[in-house]
N, C-alpha and C. Protein backbone atom coordinates (compact mmCIF):
# COMPACT_ATOMS: atom_id res chain seq x y z
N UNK A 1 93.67 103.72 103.72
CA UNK A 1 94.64 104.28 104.63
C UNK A 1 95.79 104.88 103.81
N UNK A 2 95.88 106.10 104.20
CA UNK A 2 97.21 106.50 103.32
C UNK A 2 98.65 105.93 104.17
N UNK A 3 99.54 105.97 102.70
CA UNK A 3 101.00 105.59 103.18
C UNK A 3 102.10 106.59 102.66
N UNK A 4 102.21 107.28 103.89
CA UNK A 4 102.95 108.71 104.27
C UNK A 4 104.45 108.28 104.54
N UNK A 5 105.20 108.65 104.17
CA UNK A 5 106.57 108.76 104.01
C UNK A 5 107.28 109.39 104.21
N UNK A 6 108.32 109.62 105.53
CA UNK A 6 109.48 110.94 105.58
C UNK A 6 110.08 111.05 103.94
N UNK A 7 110.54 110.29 103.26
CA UNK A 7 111.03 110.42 102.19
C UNK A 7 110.69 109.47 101.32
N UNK A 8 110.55 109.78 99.80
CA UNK A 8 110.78 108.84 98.89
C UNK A 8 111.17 108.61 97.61
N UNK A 9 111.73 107.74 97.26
CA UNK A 9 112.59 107.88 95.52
C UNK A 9 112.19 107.36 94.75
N UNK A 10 112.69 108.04 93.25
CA UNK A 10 112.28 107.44 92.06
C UNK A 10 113.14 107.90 91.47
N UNK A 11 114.55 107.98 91.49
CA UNK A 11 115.61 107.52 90.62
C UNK A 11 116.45 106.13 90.84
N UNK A 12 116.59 105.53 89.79
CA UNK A 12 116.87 104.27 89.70
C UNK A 12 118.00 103.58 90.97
N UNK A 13 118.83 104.86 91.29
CA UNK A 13 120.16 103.99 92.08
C UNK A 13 119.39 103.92 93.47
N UNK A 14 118.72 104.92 93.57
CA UNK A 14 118.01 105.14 95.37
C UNK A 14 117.22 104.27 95.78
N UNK A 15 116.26 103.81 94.20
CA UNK A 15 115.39 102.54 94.11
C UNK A 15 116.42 101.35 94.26
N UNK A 16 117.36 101.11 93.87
CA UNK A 16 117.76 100.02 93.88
C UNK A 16 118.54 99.58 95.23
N UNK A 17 119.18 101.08 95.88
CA UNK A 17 119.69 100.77 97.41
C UNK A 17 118.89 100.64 98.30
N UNK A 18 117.27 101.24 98.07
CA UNK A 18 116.47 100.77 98.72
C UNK A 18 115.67 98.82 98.70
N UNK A 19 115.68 98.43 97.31
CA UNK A 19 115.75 97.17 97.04
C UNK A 19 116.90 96.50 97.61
N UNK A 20 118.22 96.54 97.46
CA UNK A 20 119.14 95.94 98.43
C UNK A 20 118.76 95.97 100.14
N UNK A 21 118.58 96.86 100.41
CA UNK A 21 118.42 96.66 101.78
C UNK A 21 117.73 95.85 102.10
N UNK A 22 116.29 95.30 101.26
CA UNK A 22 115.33 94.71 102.00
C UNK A 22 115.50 93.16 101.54
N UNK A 23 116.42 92.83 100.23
CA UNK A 23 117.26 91.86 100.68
C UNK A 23 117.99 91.70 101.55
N UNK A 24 118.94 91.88 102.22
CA UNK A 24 119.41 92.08 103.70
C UNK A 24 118.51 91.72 104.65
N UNK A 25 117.41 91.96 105.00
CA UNK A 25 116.91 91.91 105.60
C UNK A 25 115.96 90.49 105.75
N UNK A 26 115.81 89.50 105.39
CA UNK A 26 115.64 88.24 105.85
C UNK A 26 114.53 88.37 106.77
N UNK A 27 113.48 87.52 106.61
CA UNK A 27 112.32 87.22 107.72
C UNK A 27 113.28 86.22 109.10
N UNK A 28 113.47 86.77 109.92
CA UNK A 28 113.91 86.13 111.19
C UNK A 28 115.66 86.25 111.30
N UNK A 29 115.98 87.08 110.39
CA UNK A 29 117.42 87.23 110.36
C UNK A 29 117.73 88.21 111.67
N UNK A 30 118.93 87.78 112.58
CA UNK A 30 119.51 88.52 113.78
C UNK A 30 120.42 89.50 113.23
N UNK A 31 120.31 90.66 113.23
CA UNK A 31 120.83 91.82 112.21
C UNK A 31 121.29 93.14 113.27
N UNK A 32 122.14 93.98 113.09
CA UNK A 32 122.89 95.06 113.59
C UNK A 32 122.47 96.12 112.46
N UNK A 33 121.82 96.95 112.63
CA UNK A 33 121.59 97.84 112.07
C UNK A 33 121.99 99.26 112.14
N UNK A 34 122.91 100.08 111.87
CA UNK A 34 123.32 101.14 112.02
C UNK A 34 122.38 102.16 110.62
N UNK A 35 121.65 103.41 111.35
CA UNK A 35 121.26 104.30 111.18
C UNK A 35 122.16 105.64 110.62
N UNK A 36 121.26 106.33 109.72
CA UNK A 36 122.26 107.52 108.83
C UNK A 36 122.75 108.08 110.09
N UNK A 37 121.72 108.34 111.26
CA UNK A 37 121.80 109.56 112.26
C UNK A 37 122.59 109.04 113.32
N UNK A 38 123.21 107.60 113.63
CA UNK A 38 124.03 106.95 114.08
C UNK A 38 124.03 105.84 115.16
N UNK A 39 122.32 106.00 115.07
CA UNK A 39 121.59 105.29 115.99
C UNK A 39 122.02 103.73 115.70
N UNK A 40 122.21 102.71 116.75
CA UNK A 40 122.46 101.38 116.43
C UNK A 40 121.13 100.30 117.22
N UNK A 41 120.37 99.92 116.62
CA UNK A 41 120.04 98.57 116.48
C UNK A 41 120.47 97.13 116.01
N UNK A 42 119.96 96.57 117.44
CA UNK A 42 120.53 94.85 117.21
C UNK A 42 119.19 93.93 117.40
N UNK A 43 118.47 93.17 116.73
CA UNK A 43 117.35 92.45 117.14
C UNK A 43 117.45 91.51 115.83
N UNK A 44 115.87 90.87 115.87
CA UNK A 44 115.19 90.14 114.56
C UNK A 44 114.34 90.59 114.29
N UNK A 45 114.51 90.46 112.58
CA UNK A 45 113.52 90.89 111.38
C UNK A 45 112.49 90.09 111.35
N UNK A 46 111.13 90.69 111.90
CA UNK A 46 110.15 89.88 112.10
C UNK A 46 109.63 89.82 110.39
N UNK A 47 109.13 90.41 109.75
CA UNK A 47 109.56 89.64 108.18
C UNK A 47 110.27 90.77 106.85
N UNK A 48 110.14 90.19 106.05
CA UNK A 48 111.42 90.80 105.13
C UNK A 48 110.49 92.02 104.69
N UNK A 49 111.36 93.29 104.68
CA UNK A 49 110.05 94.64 104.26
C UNK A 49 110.03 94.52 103.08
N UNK A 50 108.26 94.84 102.77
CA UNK A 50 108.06 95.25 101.57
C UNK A 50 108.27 96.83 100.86
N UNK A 51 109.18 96.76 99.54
CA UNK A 51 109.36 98.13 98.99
C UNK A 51 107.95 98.09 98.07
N UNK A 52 107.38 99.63 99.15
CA UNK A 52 106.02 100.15 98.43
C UNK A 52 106.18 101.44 97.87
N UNK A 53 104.79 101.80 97.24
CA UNK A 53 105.29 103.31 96.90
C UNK A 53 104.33 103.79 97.77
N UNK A 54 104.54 105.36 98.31
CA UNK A 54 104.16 106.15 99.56
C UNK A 54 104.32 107.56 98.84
N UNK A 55 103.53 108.11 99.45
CA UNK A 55 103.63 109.70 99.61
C UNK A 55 103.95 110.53 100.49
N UNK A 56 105.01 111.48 100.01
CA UNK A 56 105.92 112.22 101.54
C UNK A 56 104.74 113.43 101.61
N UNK A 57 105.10 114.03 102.36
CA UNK A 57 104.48 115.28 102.93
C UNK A 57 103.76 115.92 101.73
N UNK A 58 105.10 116.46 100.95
CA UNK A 58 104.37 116.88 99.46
C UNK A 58 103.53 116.72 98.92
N UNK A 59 103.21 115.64 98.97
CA UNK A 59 102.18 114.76 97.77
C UNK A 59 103.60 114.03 96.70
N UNK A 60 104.30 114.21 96.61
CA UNK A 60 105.10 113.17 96.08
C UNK A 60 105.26 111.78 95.94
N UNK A 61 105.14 110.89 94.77
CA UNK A 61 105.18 109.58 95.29
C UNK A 61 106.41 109.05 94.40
N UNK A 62 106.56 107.83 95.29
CA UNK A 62 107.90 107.20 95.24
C UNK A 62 107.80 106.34 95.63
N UNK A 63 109.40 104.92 95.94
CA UNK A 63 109.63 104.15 96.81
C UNK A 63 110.08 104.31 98.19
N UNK A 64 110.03 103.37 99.00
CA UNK A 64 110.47 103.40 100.30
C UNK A 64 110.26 102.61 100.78
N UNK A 65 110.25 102.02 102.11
CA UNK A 65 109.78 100.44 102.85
C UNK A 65 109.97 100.86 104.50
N UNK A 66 109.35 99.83 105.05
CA UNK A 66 109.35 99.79 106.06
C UNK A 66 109.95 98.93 106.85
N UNK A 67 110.67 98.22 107.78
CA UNK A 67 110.91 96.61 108.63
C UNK A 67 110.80 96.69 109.97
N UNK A 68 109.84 96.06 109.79
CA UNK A 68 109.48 95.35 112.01
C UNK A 68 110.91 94.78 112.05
N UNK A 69 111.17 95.15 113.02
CA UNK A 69 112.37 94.58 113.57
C UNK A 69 111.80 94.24 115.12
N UNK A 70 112.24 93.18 115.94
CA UNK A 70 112.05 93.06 117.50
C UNK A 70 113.42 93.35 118.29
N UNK A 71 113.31 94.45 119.09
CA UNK A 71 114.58 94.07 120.05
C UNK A 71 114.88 93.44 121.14
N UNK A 72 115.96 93.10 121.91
CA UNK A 72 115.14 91.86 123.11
C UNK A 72 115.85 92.84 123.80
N UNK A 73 115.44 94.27 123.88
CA UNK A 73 115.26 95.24 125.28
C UNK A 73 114.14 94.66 126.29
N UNK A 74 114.28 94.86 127.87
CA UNK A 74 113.42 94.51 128.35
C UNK A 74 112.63 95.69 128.95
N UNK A 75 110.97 95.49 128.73
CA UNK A 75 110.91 94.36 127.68
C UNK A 75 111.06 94.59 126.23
N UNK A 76 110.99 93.30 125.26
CA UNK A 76 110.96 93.75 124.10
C UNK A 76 109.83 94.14 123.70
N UNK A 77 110.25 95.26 122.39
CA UNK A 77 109.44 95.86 121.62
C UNK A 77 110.06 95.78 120.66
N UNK A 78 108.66 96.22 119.43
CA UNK A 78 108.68 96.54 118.20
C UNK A 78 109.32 97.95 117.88
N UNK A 79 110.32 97.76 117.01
CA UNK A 79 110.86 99.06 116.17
C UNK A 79 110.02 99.03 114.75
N UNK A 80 110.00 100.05 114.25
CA UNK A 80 109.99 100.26 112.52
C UNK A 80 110.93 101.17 112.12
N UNK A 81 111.42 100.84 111.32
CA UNK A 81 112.97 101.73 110.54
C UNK A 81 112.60 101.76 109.08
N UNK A 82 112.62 103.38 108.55
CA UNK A 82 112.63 103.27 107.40
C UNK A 82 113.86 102.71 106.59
N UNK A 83 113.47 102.08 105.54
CA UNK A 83 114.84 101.76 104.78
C UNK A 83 115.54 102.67 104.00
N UNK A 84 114.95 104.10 103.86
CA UNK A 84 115.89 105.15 103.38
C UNK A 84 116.56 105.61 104.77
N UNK A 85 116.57 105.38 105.84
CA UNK A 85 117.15 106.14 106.69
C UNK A 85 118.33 105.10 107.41
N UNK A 86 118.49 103.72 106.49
CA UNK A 86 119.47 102.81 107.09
C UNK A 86 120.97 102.90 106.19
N UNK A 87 121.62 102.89 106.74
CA UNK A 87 123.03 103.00 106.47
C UNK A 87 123.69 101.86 106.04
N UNK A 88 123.74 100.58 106.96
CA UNK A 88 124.38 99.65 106.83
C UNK A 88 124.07 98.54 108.16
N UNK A 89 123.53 96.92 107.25
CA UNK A 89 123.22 96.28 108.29
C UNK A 89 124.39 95.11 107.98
N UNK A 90 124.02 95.04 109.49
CA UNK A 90 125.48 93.77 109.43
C UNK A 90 124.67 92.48 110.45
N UNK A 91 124.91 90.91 109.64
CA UNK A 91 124.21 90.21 110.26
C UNK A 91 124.89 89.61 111.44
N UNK A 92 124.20 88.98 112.65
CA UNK A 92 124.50 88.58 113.73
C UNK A 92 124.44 87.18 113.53
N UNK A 93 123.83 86.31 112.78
CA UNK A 93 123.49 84.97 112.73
C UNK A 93 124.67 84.87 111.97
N UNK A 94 125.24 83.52 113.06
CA UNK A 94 126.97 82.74 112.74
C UNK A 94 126.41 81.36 111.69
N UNK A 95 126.83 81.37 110.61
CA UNK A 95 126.46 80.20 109.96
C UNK A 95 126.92 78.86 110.46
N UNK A 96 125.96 77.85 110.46
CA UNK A 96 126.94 76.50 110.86
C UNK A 96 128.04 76.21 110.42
N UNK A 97 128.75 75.53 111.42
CA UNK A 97 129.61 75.16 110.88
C UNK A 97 130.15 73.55 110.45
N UNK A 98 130.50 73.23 108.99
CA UNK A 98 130.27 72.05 108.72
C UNK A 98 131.62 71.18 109.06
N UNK A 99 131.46 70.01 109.51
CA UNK A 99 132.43 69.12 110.07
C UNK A 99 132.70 68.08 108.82
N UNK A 100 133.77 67.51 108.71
CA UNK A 100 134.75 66.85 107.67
C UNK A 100 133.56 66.53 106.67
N UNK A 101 133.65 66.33 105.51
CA UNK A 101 133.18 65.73 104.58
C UNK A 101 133.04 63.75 105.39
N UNK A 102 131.90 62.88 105.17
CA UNK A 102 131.95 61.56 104.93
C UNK A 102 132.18 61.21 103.71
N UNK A 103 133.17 60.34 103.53
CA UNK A 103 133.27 59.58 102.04
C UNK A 103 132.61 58.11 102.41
């Protein structure tokens, strides 16, 4: 099966903002995702994307990734968002919060 790509990179910083993102991205993490084009998603990362290499239209190959995300639109569905086309995710999951130390 080929793996076709709107876009993909192979200079080091594009590779590496594409590697950040998919840290961000957490298997089951509740995440806000804002899009280059300004689109906003809010759901969970059904698991953490893998950065593969793909070929765009060209025949070019490079990095890029993919992430299932679920939204709880009703009903819910599956999104896929490329990770070159994400801007900035911001997480929704509130960390516990820890009560006094026991001595």
């Amino acid at each position: 099966m080929a793996r076709i790509a709107k876009h993909v990179f192979t200079e080091p910083a594009a590779i590496a903002r594409i590697e950040n993102l998919a840290c961000e991205l957490p298997t089951h993490a509740r995440v806000r995702v804002t899009m280059r084009d300004g689109d906003v998603y809010a759901g969970t990362v059904t698991e953490r994307p893998a950065v593969m290499m793909f070929d765009d239209i060209n025949g070019n190959c490079g990095i890029n990734g993919l992430v299932r995300f679920d939204t709880p639109e009703s009903p819910p569905s599956d999104v896929y968002l490329w990770l070159s086309d994400i801007e900035r995710v911001e997480p929704l999951d509130i960390p516990a919060q820890r009560g006094p130390e026991l001595r």
